[in-house]
Protein backbone atom coordinates (compact mmCIF):
# COMPACT_ATOMS: atom_id res chain seq x y z
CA UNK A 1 231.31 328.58 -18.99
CA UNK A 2 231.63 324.95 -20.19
CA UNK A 3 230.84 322.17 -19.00
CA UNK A 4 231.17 318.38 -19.28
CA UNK A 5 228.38 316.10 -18.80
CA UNK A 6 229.29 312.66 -17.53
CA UNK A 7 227.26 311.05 -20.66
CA UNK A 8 225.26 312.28 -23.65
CA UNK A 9 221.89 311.49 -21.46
CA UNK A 10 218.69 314.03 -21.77
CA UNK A 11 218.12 314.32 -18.08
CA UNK A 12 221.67 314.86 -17.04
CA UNK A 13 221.66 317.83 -19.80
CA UNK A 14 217.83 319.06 -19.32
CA UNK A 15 219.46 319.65 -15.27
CA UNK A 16 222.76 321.36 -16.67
CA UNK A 17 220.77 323.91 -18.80
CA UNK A 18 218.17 324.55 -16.51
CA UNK A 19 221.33 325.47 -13.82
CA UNK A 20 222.42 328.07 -16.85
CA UNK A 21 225.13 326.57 -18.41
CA UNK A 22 225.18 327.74 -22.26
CA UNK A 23 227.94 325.53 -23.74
CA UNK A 24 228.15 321.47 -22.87
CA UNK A 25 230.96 319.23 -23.80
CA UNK A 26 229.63 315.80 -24.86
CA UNK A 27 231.64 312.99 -24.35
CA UNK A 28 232.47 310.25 -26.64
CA UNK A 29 229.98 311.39 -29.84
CA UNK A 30 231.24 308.68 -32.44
CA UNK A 31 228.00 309.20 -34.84
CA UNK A 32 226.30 311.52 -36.44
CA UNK A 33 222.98 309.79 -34.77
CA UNK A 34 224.39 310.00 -31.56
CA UNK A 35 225.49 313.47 -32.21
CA UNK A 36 222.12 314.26 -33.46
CA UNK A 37 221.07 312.60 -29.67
CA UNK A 38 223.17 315.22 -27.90
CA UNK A 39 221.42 318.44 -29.87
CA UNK A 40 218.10 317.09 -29.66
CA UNK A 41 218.81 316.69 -25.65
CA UNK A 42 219.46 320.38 -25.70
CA UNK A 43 216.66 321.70 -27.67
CA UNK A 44 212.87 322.06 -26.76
CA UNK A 45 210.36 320.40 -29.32
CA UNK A 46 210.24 323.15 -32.05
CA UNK A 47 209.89 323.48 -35.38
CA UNK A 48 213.45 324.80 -36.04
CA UNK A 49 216.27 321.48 -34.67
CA UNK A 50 213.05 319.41 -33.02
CA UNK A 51 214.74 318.99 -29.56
CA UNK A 52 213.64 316.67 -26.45
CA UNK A 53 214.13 319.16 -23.92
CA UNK A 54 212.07 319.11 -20.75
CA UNK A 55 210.06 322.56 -19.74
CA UNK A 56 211.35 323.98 -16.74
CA UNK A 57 208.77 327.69 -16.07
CA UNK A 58 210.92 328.87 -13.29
CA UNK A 59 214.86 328.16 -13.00
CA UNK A 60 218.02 329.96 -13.29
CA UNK A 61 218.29 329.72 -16.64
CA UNK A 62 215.59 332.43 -17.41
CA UNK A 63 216.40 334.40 -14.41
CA UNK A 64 213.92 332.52 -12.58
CA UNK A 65 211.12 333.49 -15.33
CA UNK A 66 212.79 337.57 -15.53
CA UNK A 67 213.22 336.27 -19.14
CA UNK A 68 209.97 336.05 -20.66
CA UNK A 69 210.90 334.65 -24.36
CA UNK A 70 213.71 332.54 -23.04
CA UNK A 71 212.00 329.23 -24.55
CA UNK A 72 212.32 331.13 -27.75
CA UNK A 73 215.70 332.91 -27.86
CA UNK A 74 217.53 329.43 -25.89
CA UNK A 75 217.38 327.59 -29.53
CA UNK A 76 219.90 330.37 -30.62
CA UNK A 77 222.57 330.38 -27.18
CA UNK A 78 222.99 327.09 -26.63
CA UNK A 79 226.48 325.77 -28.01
CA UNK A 80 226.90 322.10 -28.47
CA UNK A 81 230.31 320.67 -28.40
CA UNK A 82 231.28 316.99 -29.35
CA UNK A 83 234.02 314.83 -28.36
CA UNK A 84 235.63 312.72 -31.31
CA UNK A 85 237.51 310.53 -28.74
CA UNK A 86 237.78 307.48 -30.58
CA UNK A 87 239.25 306.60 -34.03
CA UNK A 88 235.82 305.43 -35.02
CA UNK A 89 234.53 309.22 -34.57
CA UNK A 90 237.64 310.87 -36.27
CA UNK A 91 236.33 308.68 -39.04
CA UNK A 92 232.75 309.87 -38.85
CA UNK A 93 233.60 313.71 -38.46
CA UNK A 94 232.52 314.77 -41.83
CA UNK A 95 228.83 313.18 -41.20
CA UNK A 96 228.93 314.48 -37.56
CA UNK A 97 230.30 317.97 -38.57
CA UNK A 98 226.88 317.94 -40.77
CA UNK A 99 224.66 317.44 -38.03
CA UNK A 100 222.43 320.80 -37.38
CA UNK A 101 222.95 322.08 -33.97
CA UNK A 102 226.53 320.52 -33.31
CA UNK A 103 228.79 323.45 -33.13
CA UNK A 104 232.13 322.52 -32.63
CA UNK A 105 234.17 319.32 -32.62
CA UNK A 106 236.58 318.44 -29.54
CA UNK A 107 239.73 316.14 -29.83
CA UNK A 108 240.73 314.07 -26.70
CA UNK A 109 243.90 312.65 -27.56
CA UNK A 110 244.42 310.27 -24.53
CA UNK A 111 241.10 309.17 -25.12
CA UNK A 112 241.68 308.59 -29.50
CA UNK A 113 245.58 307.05 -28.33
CA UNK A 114 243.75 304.08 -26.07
CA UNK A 115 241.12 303.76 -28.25
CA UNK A 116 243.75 302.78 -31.14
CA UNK A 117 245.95 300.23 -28.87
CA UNK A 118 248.66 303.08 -27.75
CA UNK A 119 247.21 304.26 -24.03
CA UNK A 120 249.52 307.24 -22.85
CA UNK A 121 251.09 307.03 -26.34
CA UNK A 122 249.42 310.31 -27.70
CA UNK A 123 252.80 310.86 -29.55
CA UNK A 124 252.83 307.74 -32.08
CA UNK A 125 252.47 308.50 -35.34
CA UNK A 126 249.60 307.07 -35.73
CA UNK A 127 247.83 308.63 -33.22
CA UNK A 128 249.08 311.78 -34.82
CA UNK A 129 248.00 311.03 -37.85
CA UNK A 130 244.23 311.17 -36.69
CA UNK A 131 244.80 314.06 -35.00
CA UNK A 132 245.68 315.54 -38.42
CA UNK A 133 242.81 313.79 -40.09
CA UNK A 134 240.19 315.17 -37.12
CA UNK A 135 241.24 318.56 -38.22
CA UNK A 136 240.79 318.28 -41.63
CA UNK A 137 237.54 316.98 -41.35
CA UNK A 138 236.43 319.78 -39.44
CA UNK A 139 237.66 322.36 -41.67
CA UNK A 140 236.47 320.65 -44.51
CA UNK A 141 232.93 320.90 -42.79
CA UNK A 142 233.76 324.53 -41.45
CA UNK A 143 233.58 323.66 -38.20
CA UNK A 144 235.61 324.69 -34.58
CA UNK A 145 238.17 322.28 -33.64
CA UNK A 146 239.29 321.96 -29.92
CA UNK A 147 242.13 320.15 -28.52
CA UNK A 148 243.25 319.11 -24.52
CA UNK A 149 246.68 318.76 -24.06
CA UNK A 150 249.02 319.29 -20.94
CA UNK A 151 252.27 320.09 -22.92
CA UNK A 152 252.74 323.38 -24.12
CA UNK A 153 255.12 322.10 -27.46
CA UNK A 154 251.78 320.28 -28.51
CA UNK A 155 249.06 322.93 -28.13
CA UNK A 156 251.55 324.91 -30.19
CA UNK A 157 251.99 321.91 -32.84
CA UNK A 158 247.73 321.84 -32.85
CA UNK A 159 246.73 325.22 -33.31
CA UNK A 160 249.19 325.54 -35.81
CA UNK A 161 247.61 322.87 -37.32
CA UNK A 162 244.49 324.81 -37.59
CA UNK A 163 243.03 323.49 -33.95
CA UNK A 164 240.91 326.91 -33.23
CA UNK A 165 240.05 326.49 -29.18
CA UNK A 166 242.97 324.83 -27.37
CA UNK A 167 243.23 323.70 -23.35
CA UNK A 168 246.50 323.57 -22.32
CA UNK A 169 247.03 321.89 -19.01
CA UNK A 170 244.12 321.42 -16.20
CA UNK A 171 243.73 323.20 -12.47
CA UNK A 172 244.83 320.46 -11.05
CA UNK A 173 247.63 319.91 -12.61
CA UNK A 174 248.70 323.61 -12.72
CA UNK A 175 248.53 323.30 -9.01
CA UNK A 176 250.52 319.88 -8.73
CA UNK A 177 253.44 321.83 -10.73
CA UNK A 178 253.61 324.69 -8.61
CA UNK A 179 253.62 322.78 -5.37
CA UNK A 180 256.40 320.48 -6.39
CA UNK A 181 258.19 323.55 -7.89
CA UNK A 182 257.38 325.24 -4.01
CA UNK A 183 258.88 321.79 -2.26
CA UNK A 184 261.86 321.75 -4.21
CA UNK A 185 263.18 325.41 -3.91
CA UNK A 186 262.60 324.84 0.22
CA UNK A 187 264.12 321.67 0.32
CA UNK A 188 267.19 323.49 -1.29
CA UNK A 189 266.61 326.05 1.32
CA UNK A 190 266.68 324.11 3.71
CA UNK A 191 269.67 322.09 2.89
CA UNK A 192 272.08 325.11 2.16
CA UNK A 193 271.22 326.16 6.22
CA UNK A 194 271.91 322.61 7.50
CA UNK A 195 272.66 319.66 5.14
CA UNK A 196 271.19 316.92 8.15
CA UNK A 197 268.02 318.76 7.80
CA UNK A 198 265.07 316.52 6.03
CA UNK A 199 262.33 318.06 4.99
């Protein structure tokens, strides 16, 4: 499971481990220092990536203390995803792809298409042209690359791109699709029994 915190913010993460949650999606990393700031929040002080975590002895992250060296063995299952939502982070990636403890990189391309003056513009070519650079930053730095899209020609054009853990579409919007599709074929329905019929 993954999940998205709100805001790269210790407490809010310290809350989301201790629930269980292995992998977190941290929004809007556009520095290494800040992406430093998101490991640290998911790491308890040790020698190994010095972390900030708080101590929680009995949660359900540990089974609710059935896991006896999970303070030990957590350093090693914890995945830390960043978002490079801004042109200002695509420009960074190689110093945040160098950051111990981040391990993947996440492109959010409504997010990097406002942040460089074309909002809902994902398409322009310059807007493409940093999704291009994102991923050659992070496989210059051997790191993951993820992508969010809603179109399936784009995931397509992005994994073959080299994009390596691709989203296409949302719940929600899987489930607005279906129930227009639904409405449509029973209006038609409807209108081939009795053209006066609205529905």
């Amino acid at each position: 499971m993954v999940i998205s915190v709100p805001i790269n913010e210790p407490v809010i993460v310290k809350r989301v481990l201790d629930l269980g949650c292995q992998t977190i999606l941290f929004p809007l990393v556009n520095t290494a220092e800040e992406a430093r700031q998101a490991v640290a929040a998911t790491r308890y002080p040790t020698d190994e990536i010095p972390g900030v975590r708080g101590v929680m002895s009995l949660a359900r992250m540990n089974s609710y203390g059935m896991y006896t060296d999970y303070y030990q063995q957590s350093q090693h299952q914890v995945c830390v995803i960043v978002q490079a939502e801004t042109i200002e982070a695509v420009n960074n990636i190689p110093e945040i792809a160098k950051v111990p403890g981040v391990d993947g990189i996440f492109v959010g391309p409504s997010d990097l298409s406002a942040s460089m003056g074309f909002i809902g513009n994902a398409g322009h070519p310059d807007v493409q042209a940093a999704i291009k650079k994102a991923i050659e930053g992070c496989q210059a730095a051997g790191k993951p690359a993820g992508f969010l899209t809603g179109n399936e020609a784009d995931a397509k054009k992005v994994i073959e791109m080299g994009y390596t853990f691709v989203a296409v579409g949302s719940d929600m919007l899987l489930l607005t699709k279906n129930a227009t599709s639904l409405l449509g074929r029973f209006k038609e329905h409807v209108a081939a029994i009795d053209p006066k019929l609205k529905y």
